[in-house]
Every structure is written in structure tokens, then in C-alpha cells.
PDB file of N, CA and C in Angstrom:
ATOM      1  N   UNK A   1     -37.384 -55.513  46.707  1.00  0.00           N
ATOM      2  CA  UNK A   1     -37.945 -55.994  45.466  1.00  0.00           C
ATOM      3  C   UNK A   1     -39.388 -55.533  45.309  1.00  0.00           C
ATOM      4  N   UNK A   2     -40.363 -55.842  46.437  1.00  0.00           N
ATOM      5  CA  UNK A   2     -41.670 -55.217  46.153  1.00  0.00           C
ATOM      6  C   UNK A   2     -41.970 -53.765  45.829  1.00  0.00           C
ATOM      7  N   UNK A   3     -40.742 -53.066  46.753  1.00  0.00           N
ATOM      8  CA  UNK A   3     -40.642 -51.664  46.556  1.00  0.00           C
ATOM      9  C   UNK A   3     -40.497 -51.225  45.445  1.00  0.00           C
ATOM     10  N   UNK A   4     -39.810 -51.677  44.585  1.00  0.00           N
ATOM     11  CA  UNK A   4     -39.287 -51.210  43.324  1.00  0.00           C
ATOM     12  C   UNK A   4     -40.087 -51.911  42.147  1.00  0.00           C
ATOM     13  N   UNK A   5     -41.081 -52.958  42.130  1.00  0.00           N
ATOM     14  CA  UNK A   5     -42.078 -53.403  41.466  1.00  0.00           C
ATOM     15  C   UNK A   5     -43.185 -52.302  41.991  1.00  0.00           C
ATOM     16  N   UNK A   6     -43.456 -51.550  43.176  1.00  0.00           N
ATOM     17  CA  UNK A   6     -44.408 -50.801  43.302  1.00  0.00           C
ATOM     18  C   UNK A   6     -44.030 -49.509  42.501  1.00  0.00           C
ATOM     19  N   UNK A   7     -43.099 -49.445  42.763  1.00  0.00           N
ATOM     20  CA  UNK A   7     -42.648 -48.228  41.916  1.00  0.00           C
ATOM     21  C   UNK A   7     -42.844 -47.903  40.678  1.00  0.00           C
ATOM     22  N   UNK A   8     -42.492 -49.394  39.733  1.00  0.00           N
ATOM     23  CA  UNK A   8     -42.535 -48.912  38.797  1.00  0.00           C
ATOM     24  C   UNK A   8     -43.679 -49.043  38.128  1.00  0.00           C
ATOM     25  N   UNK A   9     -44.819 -50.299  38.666  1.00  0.00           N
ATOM     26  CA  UNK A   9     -46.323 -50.379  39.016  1.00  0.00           C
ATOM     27  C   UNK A   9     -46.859 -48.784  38.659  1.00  0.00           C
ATOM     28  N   UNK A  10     -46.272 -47.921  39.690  1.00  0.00           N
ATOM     29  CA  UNK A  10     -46.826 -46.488  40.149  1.00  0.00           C
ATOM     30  C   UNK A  10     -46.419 -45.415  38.543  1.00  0.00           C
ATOM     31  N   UNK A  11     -45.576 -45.611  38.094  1.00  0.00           N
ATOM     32  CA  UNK A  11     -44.871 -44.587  36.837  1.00  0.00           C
ATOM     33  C   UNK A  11     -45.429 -45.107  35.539  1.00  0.00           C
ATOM     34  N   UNK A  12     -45.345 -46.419  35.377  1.00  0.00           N
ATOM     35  CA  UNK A  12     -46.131 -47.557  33.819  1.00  0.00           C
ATOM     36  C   UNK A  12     -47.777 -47.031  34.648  1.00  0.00           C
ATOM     37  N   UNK A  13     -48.393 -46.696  35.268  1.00  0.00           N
ATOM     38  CA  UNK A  13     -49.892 -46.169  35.628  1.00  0.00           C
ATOM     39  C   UNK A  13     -49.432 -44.890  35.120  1.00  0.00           C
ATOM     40  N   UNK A  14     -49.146 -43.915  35.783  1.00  0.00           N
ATOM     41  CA  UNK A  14     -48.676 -42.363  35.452  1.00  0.00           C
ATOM     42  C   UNK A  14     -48.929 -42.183  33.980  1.00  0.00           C
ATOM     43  N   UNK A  15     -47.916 -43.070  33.142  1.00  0.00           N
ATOM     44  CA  UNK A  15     -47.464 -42.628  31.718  1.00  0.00           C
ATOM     45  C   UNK A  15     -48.367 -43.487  30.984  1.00  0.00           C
ATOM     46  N   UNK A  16     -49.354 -44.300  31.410  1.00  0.00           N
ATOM     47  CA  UNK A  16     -50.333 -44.649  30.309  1.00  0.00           C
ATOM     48  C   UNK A  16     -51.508 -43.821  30.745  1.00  0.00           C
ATOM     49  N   UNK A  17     -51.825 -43.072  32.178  1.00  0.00           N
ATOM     50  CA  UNK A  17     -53.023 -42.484  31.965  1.00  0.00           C
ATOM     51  C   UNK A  17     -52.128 -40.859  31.500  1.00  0.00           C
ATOM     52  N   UNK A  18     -51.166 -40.504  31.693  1.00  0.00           N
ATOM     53  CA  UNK A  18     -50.858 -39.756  30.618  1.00  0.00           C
ATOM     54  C   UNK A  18     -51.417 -39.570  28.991  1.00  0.00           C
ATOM     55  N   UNK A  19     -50.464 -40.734  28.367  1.00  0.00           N
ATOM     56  CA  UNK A  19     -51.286 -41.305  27.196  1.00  0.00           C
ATOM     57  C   UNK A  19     -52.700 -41.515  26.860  1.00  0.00           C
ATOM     58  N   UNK A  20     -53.630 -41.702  27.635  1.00  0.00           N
ATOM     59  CA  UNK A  20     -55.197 -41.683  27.671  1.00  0.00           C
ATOM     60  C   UNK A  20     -55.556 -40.604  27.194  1.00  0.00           C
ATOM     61  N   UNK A  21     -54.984 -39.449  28.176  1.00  0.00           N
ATOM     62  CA  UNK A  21     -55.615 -38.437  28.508  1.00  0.00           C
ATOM     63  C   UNK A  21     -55.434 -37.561  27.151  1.00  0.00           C
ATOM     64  N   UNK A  22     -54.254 -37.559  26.425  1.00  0.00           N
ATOM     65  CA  UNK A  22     -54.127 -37.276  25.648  1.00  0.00           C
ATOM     66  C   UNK A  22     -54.466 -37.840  24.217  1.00  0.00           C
ATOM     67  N   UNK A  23     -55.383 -39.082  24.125  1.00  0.00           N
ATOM     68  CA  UNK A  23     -56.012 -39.408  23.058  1.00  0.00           C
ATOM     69  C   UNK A  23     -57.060 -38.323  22.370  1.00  0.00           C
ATOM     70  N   UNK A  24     -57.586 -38.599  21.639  1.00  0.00           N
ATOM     71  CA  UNK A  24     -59.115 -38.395  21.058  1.00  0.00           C
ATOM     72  C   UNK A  24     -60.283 -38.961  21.392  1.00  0.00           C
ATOM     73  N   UNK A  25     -60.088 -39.856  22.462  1.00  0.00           N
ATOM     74  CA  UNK A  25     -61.392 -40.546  22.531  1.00  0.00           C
ATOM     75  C   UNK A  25     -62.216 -39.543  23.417  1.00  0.00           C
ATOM     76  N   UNK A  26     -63.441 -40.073  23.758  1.00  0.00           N
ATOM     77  CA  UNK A  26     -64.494 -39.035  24.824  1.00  0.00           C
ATOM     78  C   UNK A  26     -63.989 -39.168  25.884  1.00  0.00           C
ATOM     79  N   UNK A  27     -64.499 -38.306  27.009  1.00  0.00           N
ATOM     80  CA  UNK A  27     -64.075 -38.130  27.856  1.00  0.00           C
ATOM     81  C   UNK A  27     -64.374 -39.162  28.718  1.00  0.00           C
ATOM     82  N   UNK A  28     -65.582 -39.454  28.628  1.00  0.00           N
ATOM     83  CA  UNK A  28     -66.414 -40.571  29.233  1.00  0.00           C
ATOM     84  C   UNK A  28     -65.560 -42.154  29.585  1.00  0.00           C
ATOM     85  N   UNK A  29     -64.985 -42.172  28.051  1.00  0.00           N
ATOM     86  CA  UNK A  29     -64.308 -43.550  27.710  1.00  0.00           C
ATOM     87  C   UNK A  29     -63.283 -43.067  28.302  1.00  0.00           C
ATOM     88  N   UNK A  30     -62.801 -42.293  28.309  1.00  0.00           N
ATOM     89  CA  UNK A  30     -61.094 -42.070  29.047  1.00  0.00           C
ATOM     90  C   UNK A  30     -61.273 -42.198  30.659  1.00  0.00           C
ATOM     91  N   UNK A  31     -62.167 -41.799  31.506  1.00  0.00           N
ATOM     92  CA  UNK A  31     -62.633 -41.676  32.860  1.00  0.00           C
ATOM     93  C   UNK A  31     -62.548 -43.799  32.829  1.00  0.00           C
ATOM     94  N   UNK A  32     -63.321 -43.711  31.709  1.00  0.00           N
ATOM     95  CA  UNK A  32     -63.937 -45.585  31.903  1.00  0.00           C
ATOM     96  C   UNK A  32     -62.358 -45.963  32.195  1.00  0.00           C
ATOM     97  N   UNK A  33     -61.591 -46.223  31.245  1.00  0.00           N
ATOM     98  CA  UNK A  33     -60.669 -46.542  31.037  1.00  0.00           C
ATOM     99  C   UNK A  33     -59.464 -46.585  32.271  1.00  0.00           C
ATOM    100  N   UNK A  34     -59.503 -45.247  32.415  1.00  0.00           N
ATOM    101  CA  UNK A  34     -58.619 -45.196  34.029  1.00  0.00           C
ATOM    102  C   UNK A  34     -59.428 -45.927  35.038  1.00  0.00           C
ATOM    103  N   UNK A  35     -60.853 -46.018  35.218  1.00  0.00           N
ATOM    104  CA  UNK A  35     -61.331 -46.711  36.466  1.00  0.00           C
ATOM    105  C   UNK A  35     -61.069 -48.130  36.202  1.00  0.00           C
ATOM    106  N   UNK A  36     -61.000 -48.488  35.042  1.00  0.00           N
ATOM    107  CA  UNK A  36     -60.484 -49.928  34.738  1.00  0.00           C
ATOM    108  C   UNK A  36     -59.018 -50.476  35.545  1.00  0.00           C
ATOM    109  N   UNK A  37     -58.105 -49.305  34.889  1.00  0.00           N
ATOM    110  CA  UNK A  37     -56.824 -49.660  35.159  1.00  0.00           C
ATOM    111  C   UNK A  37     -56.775 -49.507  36.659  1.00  0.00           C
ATOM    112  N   UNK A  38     -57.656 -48.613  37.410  1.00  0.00           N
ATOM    113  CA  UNK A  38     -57.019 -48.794  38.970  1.00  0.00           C
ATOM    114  C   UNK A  38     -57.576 -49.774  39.351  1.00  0.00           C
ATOM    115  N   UNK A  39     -58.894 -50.542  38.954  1.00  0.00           N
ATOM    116  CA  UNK A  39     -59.457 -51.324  39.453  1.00  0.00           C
ATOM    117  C   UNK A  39     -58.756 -52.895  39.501  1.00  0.00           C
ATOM    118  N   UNK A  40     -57.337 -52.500  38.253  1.00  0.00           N
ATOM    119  CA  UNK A  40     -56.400 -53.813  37.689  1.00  0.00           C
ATOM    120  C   UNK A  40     -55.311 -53.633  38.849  1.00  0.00           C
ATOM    121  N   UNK A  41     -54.998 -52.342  39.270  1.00  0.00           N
ATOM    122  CA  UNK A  41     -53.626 -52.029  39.567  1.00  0.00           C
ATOM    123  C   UNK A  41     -53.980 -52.632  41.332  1.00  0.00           C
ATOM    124  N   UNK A  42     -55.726 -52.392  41.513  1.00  0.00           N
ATOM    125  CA  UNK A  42     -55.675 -52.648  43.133  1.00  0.00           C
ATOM    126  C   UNK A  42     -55.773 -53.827  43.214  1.00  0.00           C
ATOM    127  N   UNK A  43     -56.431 -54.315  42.297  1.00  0.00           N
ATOM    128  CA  UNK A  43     -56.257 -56.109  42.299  1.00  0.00           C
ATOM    129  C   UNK A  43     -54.816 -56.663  42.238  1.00  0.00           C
ATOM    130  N   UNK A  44     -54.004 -56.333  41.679  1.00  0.00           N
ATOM    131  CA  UNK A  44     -53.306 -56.992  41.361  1.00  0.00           C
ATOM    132  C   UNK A  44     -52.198 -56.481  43.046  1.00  0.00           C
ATOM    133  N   UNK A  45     -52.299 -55.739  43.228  1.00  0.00           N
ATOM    134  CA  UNK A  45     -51.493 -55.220  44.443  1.00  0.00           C
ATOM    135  C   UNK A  45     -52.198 -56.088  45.950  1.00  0.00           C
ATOM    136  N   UNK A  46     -53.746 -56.095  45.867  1.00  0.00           N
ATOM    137  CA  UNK A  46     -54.156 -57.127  46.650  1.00  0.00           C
ATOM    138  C   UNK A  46     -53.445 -58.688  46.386  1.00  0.00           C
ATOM    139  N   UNK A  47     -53.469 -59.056  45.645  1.00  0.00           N
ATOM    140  CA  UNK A  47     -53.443 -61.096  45.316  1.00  0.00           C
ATOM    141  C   UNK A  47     -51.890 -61.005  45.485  1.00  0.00           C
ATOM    142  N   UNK A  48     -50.671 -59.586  45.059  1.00  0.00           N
ATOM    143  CA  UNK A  48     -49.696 -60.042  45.337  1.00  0.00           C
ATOM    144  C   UNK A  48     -49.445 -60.001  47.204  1.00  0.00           C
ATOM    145  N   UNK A  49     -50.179 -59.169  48.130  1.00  0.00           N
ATOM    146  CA  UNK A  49     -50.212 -59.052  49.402  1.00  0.00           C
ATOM    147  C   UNK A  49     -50.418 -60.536  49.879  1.00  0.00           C
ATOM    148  N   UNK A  50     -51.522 -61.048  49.206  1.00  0.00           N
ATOM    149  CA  UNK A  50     -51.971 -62.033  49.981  1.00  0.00           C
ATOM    150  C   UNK A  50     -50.948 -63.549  49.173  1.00  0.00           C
ATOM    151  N   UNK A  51     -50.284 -63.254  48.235  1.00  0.00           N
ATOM    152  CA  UNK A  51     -49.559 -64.170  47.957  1.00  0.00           C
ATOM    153  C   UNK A  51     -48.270 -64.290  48.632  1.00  0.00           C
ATOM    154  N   UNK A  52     -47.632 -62.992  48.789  1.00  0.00           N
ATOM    155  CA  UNK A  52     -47.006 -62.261  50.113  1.00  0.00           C
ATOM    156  C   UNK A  52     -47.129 -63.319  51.388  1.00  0.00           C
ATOM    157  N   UNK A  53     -47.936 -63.274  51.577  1.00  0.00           N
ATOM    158  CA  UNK A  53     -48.694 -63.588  53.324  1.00  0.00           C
ATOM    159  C   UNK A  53     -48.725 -64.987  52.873  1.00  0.00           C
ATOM    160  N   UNK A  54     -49.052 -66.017  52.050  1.00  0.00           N
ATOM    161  CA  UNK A  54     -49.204 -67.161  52.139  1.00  0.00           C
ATOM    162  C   UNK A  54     -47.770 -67.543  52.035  1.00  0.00           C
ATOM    163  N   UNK A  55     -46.910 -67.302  51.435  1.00  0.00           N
ATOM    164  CA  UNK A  55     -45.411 -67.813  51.467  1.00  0.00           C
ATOM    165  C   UNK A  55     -44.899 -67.456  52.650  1.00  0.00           C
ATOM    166  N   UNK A  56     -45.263 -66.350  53.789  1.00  0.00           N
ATOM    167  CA  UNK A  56     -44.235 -66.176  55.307  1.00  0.00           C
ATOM    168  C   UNK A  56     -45.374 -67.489  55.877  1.00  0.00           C
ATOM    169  N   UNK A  57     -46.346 -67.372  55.908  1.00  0.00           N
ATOM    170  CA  UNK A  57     -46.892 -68.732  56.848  1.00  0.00           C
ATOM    171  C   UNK A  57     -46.378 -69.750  56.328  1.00  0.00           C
ATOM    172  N   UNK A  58     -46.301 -70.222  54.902  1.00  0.00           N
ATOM    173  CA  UNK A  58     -45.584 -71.471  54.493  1.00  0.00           C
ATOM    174  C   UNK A  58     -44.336 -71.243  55.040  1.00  0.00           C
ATOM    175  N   UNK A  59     -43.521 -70.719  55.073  1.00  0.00           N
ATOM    176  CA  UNK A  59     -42.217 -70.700  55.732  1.00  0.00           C
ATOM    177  C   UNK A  59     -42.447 -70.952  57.285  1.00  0.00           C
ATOM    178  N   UNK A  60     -43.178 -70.779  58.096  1.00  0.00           N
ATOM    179  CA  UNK A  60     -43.119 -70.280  59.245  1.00  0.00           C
ATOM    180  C   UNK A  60     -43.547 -71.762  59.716  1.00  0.00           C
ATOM    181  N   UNK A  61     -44.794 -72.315  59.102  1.00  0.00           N
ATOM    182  CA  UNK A  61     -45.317 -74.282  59.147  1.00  0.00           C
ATOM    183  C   UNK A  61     -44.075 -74.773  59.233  1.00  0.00           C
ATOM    184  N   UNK A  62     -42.987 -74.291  57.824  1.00  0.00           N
ATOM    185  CA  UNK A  62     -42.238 -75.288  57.697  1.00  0.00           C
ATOM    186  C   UNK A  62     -40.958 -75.510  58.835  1.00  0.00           C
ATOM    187  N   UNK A  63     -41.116 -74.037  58.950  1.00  0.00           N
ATOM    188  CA  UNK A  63     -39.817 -74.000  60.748  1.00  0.00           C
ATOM    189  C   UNK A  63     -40.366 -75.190  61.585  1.00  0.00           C
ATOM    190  N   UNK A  64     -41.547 -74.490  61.701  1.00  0.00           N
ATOM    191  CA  UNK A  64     -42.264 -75.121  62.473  1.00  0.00           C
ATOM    192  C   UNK A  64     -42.127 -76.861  62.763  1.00  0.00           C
ATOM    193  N   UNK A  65     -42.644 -77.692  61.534  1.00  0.00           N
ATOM    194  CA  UNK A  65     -42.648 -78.453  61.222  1.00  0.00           C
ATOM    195  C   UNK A  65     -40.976 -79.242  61.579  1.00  0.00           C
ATOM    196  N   UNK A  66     -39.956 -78.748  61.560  1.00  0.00           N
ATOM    197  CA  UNK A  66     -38.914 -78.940  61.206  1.00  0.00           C
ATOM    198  C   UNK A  66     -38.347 -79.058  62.427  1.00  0.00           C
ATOM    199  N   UNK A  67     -38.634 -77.908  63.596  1.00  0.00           N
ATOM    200  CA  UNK A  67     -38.494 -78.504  65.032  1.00  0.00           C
ATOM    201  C   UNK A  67     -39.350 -78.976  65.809  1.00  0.00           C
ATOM    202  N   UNK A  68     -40.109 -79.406  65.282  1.00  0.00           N
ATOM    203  CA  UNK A  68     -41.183 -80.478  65.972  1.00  0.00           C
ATOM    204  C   UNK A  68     -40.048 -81.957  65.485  1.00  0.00           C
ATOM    205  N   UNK A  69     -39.717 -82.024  64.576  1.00  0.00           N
ATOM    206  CA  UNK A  69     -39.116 -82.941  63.780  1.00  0.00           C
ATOM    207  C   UNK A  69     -37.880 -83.465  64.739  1.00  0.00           C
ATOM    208  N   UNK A  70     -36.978 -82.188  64.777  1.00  0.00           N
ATOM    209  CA  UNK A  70     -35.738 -82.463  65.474  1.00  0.00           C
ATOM    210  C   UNK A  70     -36.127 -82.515  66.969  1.00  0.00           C
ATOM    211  N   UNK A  71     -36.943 -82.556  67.156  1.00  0.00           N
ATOM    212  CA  UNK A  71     -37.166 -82.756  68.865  1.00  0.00           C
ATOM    213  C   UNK A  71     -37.811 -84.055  69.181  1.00  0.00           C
ATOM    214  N   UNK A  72     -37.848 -84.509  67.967  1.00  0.00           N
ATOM    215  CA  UNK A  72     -38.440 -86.102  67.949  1.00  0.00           C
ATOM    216  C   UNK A  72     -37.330 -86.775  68.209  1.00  0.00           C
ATOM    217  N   UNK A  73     -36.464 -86.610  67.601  1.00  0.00           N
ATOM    218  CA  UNK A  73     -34.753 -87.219  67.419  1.00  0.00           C
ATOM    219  C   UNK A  73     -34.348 -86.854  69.007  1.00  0.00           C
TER     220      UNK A  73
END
């Protein structure tokens, strides 16, 4: 699933700085524009990593938690 959200993450980037590049605007604003979008694409690829990583430790507490539990019994 992440693979294929990166993927297509990677091609919707491709085909809009495609589209940029091929506007009319200056060059300046088009450079701006792409440093924007990677600056969106690395954020957003960071917070899903680390959202990633907070759901295997929540899983891992909750094992956890769960045979601490049954070993009480």
C-alpha cells in the first residue's frame, strides 16, 4: 500500500512539474513553485513515516500490554 501511494505520489509530482514547466509564467516563479511542491512532497512523506512508526509501537504496547495481562491470570 505505501508502495503504490509512493508511486503514484512520484508520477502526480512528474506531471504537474511537467505542467509548470510548460506554463508562461517566469522562470523564477516556476523554480519557486517546484521548491514548494518538494518541500510538500518531503513533508508529507516524513509525518506519513513517523505516523508509520507510531502505529507499529502502538501495536507492539498493546502485545505487550496484553501478555503482561494474560500472565496475571
Amino acid at each position: 500500500m505505501k508502495i503504490e501511494t509512493t508511486e503514484k505520489l512520484k508520477n502526480e509530482t512528474s506531471n504537474f512539474i511537467i505542467f509548470i514547466k510548460g506554463t508562461e509564467f517566469s522562470e523564477d516563479l516556476k523554480k519557486d513553485i517546484i521548491k514548494r511542491l518538494v518541500k510538500l512532497v518531503n513533508v508529507a512523506f516524513k509525518e506519513g513515516y513517523i505516523q508509520g512508526g507510531n502505529h507499529i509501537i502502538n501495536k507492539l504496547k498493546k502485545k505487550k500490554e496484553g501478555v503482561k495481562n494474560e500472565s496475571k491470570i
